[in-house]
N, C-alpha and C. Protein backbone atom coordinates (compact mmCIF):
# COMPACT_ATOMS: atom_id res chain seq x y z
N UNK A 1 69.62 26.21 -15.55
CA UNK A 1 70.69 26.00 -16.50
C UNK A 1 71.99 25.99 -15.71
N UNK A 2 72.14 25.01 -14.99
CA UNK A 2 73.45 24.93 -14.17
C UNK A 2 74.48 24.79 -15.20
N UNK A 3 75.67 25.46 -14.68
CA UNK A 3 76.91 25.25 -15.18
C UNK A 3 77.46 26.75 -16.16
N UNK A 4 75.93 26.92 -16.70
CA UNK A 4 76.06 28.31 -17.30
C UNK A 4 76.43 29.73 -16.70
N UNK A 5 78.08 29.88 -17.30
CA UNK A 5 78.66 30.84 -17.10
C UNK A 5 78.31 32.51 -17.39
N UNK A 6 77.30 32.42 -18.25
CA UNK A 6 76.13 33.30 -18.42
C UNK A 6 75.50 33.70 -17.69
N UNK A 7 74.16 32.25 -16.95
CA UNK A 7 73.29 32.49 -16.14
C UNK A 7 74.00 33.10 -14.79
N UNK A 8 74.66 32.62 -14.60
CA UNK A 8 75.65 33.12 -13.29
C UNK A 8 75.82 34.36 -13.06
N UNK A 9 76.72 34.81 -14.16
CA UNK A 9 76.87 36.38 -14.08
C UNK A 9 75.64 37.08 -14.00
N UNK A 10 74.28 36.82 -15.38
CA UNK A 10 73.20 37.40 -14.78
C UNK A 10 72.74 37.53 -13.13
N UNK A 11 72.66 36.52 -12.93
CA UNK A 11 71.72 36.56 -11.60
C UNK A 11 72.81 36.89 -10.87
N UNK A 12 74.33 37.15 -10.62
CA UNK A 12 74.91 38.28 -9.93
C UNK A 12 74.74 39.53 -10.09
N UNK A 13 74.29 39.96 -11.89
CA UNK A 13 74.45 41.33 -12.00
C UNK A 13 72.85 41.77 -10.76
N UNK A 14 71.86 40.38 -11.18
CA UNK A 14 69.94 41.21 -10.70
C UNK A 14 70.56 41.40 -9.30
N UNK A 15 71.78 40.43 -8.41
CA UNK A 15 71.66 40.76 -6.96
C UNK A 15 71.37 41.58 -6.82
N UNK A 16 72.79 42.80 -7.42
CA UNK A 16 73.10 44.12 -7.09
C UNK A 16 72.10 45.11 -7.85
N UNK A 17 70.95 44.54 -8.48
CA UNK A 17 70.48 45.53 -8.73
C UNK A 17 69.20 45.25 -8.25
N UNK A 18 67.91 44.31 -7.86
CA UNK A 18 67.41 43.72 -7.59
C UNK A 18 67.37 43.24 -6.08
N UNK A 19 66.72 43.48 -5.06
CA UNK A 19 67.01 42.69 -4.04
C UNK A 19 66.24 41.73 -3.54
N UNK A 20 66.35 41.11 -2.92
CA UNK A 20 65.24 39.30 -3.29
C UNK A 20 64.22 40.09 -2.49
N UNK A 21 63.50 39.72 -2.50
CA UNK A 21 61.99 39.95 -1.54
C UNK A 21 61.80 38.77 -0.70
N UNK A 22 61.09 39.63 0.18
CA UNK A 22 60.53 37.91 1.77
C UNK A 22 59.83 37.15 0.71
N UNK A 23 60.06 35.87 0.46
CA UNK A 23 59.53 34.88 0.08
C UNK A 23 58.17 34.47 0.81
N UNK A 24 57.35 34.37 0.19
CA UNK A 24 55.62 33.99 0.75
C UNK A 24 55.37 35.15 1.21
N UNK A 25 55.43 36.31 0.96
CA UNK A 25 54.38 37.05 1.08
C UNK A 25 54.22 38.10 0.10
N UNK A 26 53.12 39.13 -0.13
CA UNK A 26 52.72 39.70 -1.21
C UNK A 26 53.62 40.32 -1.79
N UNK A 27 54.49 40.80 -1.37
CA UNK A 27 55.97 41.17 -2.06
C UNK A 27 56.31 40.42 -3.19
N UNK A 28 55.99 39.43 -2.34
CA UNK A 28 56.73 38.39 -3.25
C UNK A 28 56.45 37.72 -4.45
N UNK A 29 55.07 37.54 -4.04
CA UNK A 29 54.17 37.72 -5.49
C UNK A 29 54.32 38.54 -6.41
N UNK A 30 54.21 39.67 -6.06
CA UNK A 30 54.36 40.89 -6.99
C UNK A 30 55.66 41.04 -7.76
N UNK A 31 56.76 40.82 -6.65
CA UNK A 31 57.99 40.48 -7.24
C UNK A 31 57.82 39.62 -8.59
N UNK A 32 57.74 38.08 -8.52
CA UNK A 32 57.39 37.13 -9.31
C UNK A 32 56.89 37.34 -10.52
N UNK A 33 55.81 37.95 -10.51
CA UNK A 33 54.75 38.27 -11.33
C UNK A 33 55.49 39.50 -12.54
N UNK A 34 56.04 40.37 -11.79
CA UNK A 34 56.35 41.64 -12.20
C UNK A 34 58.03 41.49 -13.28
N UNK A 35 58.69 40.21 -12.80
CA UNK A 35 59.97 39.68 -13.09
C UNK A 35 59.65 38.80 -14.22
N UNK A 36 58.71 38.79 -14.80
CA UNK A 36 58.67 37.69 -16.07
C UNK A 36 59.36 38.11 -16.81
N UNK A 37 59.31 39.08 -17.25
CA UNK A 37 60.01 40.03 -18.32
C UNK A 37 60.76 40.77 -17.57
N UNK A 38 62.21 40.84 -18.43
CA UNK A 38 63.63 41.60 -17.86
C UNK A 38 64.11 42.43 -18.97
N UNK A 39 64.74 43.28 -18.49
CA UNK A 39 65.31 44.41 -19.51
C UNK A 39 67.19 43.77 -19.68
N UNK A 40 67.57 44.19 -20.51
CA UNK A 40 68.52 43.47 -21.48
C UNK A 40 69.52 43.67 -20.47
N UNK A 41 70.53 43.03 -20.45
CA UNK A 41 71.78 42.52 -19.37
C UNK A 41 72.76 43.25 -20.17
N UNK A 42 74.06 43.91 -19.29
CA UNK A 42 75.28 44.36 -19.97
C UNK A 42 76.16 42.75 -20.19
N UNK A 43 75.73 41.70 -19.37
CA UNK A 43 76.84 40.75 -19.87
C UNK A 43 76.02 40.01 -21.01
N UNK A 44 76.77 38.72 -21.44
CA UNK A 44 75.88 38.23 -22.69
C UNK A 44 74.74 37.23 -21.70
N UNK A 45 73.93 37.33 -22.50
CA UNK A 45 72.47 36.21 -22.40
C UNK A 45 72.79 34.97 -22.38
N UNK A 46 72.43 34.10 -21.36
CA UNK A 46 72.08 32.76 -20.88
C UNK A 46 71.08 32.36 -21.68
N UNK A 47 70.75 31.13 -21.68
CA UNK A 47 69.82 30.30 -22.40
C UNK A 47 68.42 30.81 -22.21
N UNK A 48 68.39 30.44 -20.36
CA UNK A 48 67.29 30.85 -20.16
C UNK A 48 67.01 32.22 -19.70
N UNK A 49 67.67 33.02 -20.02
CA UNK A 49 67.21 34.35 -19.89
C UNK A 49 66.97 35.03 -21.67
N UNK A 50 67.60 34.32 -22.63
CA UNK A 50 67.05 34.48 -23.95
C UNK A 50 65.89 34.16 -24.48
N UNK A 51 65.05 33.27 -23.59
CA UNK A 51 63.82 33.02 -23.38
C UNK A 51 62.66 34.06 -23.41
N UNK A 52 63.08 35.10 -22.48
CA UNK A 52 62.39 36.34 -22.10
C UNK A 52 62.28 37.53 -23.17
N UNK A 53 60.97 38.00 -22.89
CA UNK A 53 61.37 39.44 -23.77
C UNK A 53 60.48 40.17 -22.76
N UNK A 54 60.78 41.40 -23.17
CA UNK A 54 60.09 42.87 -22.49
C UNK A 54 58.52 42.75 -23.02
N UNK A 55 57.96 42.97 -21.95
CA UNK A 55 56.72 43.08 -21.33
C UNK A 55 56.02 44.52 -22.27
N UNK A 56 54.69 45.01 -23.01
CA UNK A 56 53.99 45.78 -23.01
C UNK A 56 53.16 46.27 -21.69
N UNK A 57 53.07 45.99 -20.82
CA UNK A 57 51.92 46.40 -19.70
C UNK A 57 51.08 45.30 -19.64
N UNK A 58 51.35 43.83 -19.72
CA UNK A 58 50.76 43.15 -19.41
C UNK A 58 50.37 42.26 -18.36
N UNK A 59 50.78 43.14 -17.31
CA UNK A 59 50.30 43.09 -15.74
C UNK A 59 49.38 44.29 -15.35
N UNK A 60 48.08 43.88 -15.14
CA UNK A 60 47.14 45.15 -14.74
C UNK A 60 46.98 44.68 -13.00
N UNK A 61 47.32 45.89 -12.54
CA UNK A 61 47.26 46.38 -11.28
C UNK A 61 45.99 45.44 -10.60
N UNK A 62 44.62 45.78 -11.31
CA UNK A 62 43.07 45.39 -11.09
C UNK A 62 43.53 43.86 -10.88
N UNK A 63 43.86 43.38 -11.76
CA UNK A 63 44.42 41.75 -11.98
C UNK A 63 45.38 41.37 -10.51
N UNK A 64 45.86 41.98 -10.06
CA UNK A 64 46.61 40.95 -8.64
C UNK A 64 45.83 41.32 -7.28
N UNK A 65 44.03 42.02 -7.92
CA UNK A 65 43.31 41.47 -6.13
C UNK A 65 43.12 40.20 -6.69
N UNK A 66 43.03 38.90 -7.86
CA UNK A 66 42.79 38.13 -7.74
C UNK A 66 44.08 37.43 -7.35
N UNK A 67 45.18 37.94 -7.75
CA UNK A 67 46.48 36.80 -7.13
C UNK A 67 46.82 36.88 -5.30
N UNK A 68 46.64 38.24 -5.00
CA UNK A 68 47.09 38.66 -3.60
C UNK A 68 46.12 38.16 -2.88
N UNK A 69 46.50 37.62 -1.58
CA UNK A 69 45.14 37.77 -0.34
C UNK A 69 44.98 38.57 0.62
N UNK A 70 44.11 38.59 0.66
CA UNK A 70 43.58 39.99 1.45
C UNK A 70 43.11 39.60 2.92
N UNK A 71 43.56 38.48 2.99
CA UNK A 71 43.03 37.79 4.34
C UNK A 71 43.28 38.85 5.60
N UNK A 72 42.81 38.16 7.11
CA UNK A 72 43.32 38.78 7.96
C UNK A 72 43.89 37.85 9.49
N UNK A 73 44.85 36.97 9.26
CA UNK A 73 45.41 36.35 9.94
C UNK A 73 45.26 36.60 11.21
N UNK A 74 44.91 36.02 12.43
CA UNK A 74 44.90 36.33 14.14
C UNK A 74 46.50 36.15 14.19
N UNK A 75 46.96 37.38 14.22
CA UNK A 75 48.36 37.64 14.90
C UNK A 75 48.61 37.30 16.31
N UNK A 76 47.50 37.02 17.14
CA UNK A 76 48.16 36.63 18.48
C UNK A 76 48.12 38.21 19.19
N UNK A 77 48.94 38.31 19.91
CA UNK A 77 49.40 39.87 20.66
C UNK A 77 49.37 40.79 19.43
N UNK A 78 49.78 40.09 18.28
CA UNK A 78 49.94 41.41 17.21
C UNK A 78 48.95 41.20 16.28
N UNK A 79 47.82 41.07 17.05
CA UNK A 79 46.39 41.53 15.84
C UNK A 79 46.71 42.58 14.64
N UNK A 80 46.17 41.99 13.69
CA UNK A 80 46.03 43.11 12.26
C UNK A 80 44.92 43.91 12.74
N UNK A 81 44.96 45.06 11.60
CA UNK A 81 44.25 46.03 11.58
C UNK A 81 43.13 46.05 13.12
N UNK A 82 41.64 46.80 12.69
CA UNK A 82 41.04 46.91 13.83
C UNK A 82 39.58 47.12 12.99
N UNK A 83 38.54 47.07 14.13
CA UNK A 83 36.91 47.09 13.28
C UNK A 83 36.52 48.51 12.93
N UNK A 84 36.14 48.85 12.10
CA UNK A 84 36.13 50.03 11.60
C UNK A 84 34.72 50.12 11.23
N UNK A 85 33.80 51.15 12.19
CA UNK A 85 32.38 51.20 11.86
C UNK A 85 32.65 53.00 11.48
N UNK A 86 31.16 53.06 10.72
CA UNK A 86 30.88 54.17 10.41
C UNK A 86 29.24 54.50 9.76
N UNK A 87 28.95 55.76 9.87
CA UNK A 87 27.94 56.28 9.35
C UNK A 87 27.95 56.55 7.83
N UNK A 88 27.25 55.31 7.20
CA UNK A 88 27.14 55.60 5.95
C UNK A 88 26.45 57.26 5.02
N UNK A 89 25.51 57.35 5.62
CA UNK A 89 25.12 58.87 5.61
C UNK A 89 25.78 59.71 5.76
N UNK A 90 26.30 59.73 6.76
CA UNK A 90 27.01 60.96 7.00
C UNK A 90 28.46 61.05 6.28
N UNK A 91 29.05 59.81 6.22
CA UNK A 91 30.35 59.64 5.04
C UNK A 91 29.56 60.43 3.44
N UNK A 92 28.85 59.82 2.91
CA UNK A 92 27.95 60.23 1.90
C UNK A 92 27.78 62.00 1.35
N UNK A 93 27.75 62.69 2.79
CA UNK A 93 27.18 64.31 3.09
C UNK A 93 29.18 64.53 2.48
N UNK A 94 30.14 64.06 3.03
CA UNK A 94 31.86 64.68 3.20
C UNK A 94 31.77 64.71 1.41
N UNK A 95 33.20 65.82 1.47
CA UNK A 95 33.95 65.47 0.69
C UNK A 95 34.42 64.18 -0.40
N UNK A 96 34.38 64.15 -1.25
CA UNK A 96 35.29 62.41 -1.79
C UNK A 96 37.19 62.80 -1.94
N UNK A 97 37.32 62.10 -1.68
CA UNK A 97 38.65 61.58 -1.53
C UNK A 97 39.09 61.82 -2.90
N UNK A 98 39.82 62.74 -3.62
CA UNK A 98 40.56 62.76 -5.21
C UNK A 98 41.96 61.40 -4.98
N UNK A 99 41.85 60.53 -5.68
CA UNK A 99 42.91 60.40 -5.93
C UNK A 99 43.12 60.12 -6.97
N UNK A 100 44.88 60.09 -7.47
CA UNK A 100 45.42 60.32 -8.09
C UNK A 100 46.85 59.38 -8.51
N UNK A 101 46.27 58.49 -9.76
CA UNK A 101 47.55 57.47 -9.82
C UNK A 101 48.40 57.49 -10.89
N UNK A 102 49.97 57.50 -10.33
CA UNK A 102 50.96 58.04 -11.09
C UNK A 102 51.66 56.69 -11.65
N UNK A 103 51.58 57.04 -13.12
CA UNK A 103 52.87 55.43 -13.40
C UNK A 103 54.14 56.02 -12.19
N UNK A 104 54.81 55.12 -12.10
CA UNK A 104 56.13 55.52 -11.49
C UNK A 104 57.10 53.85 -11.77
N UNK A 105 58.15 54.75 -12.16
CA UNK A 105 59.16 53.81 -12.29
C UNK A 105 60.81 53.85 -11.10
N UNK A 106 60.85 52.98 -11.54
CA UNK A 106 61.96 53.00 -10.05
C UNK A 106 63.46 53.15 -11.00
N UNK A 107 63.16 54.34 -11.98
CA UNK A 107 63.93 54.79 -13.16
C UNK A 107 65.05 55.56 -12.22
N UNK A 108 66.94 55.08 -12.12
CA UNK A 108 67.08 56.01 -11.21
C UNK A 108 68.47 56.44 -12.43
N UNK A 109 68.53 57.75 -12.73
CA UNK A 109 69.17 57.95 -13.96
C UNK A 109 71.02 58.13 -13.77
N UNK A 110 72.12 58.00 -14.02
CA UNK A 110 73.26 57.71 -13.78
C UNK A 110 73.71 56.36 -12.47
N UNK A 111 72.53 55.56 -12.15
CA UNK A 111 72.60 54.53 -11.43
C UNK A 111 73.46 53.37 -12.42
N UNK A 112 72.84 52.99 -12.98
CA UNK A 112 72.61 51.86 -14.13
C UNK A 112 72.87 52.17 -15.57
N UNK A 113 72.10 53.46 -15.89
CA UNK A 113 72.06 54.22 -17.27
C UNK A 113 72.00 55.17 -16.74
N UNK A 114 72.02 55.75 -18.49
CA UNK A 114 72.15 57.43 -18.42
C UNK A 114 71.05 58.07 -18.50
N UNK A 115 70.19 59.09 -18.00
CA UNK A 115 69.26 59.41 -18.17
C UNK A 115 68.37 59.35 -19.46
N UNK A 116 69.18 59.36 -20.51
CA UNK A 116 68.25 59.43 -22.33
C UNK A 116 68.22 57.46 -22.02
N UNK A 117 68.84 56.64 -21.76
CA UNK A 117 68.91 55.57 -21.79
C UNK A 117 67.50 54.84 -21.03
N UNK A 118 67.45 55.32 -19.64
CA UNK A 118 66.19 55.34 -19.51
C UNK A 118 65.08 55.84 -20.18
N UNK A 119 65.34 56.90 -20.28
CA UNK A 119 63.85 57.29 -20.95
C UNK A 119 63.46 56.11 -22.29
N UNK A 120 64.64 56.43 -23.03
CA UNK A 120 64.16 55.13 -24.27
C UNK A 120 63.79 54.04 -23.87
N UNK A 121 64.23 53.38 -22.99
CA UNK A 121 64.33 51.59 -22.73
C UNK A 121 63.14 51.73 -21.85
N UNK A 122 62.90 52.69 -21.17
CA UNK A 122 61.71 52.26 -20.03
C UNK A 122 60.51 53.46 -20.10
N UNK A 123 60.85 54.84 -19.58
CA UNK A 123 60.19 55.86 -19.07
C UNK A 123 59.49 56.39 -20.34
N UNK A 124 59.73 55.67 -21.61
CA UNK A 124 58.95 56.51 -22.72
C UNK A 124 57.34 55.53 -22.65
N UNK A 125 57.89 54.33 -22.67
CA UNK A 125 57.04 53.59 -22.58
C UNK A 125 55.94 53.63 -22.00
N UNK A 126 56.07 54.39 -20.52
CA UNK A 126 55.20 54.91 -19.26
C UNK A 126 54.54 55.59 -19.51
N UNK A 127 55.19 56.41 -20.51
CA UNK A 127 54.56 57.78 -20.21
C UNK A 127 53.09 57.65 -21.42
N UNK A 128 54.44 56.73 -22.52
CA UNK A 128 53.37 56.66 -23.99
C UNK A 128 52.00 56.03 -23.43
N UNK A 129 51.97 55.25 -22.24
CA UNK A 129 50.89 54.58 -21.59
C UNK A 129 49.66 55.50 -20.85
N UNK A 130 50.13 56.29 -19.90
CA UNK A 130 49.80 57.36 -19.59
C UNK A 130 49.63 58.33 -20.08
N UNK A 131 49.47 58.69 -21.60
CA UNK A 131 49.14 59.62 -22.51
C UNK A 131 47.70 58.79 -22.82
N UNK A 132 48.02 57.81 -23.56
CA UNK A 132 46.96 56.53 -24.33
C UNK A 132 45.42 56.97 -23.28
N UNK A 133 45.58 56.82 -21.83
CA UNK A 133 44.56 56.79 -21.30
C UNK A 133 44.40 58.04 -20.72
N UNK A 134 45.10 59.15 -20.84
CA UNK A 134 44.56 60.58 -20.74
C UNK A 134 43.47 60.72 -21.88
N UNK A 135 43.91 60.26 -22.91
CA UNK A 135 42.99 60.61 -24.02
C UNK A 135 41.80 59.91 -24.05
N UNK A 136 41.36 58.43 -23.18
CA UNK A 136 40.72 57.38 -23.50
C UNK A 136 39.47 57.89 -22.31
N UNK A 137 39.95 58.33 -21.39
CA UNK A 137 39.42 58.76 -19.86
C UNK A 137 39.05 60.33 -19.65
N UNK A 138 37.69 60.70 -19.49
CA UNK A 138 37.16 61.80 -19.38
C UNK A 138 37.94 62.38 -17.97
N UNK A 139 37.44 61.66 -16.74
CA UNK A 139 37.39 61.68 -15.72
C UNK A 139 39.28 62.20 -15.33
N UNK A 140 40.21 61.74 -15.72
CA UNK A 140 41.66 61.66 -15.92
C UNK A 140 42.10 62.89 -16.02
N UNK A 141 43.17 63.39 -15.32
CA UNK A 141 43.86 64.70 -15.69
C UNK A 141 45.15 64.49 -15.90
N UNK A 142 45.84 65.30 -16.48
CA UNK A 142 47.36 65.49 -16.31
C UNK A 142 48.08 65.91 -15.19
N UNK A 143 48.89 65.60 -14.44
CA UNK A 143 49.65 66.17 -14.00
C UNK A 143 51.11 65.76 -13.23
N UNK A 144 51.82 67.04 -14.12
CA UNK A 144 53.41 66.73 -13.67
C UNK A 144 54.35 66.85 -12.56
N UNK A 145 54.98 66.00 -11.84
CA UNK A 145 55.18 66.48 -10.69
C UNK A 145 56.86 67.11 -11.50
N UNK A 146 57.04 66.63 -12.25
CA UNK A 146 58.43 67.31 -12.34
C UNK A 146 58.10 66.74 -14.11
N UNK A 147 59.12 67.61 -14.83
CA UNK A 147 59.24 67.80 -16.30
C UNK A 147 60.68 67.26 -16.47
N UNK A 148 61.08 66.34 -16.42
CA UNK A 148 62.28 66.00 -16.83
C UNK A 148 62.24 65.47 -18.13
N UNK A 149 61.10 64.58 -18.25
CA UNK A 149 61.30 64.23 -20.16
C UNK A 149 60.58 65.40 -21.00
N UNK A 150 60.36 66.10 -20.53
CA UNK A 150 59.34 66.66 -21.84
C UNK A 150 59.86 67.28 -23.07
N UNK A 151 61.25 67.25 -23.09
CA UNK A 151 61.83 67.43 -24.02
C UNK A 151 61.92 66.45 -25.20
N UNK A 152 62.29 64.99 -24.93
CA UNK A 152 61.94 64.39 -25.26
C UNK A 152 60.68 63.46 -25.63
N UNK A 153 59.29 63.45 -25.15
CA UNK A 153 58.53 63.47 -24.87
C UNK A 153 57.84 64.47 -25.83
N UNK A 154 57.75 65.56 -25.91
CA UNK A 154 57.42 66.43 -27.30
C UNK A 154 58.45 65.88 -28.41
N UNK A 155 59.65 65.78 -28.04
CA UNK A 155 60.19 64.97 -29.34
C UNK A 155 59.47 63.88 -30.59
N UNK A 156 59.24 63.31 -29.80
CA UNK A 156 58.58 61.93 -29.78
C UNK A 156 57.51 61.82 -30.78
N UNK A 157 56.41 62.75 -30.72
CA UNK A 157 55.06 63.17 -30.51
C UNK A 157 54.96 63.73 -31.99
């Protein structure tokens, strides 16, 4: 939408808040992918950014091993990774590995907004997500690394 005095200001405000990613590589994808949907602009809306609306979670994590490649390019002097053998058995006898995956938002509070501002517009959303499948998932635990909404958050509820 050239010419639009709108679009302009938007895509000055994403500079400064947003920073471009290396183009062609998985960043960048993810970038792309993750940017369909934008959260509402302090200046007014462009054409084509009135286009857009906010996203439910409809990017699953599982979903971009099919967009990303996982290749392993001959770097030359700077070979990737390295061959990695092992004893299936004896891996088998260890420990398993817990892990543990946290929504996380890149929510940073008096940056942009005010802390309640986030939580409404973004971090409730997360969390309401991450409740949904505590309850859905045996295997799943809780845990908080810090309590900053739970005030709100029991509000809510």
């Amino acid at each position: 939408i050239a010419g639009d005095a709108n679009h302009k200001a938007v895509e000055e405000e994403q500079k400064g808040v947003i920073p471009e990613p290396n183009r062609g590589n998985k960043v960048a994808v993810v970038f792309d992918e993750l940017h369909k949907s934008v959260t509402k602009s302090s200046v007014p809306v462009c054409q084509l950014r009135a286009n857009y609306s906010n996203s439910n979670a409809d990017v699953q994590m599982l979903d971009l091993y099919d967009v990303l490649s996982f290749d392993n390019p001959d770097g030359g002097a700077w070979k990737q990774g390295w061959d990695v053998t092992y004893d299936k058995d004896k891996v088998a006898e260890e420990k398993t590995l817990q892990v543990i995956v946290l929504p996380h938002s890149h929510c940073d509070p008096g940056w942009i907004k005010t802390f309640e501002e986030y939580y409404h517009s973004q971090t409730r959303n997360i969390l309401d997500g991450m409740m949904k499948h505590l309850g859905e998932e045996q295997q799943i635990a809780e845990r908080w690394p810090t309590r900053n909404c739970d005030r709100w958050l029991g509000d809510d509820r």
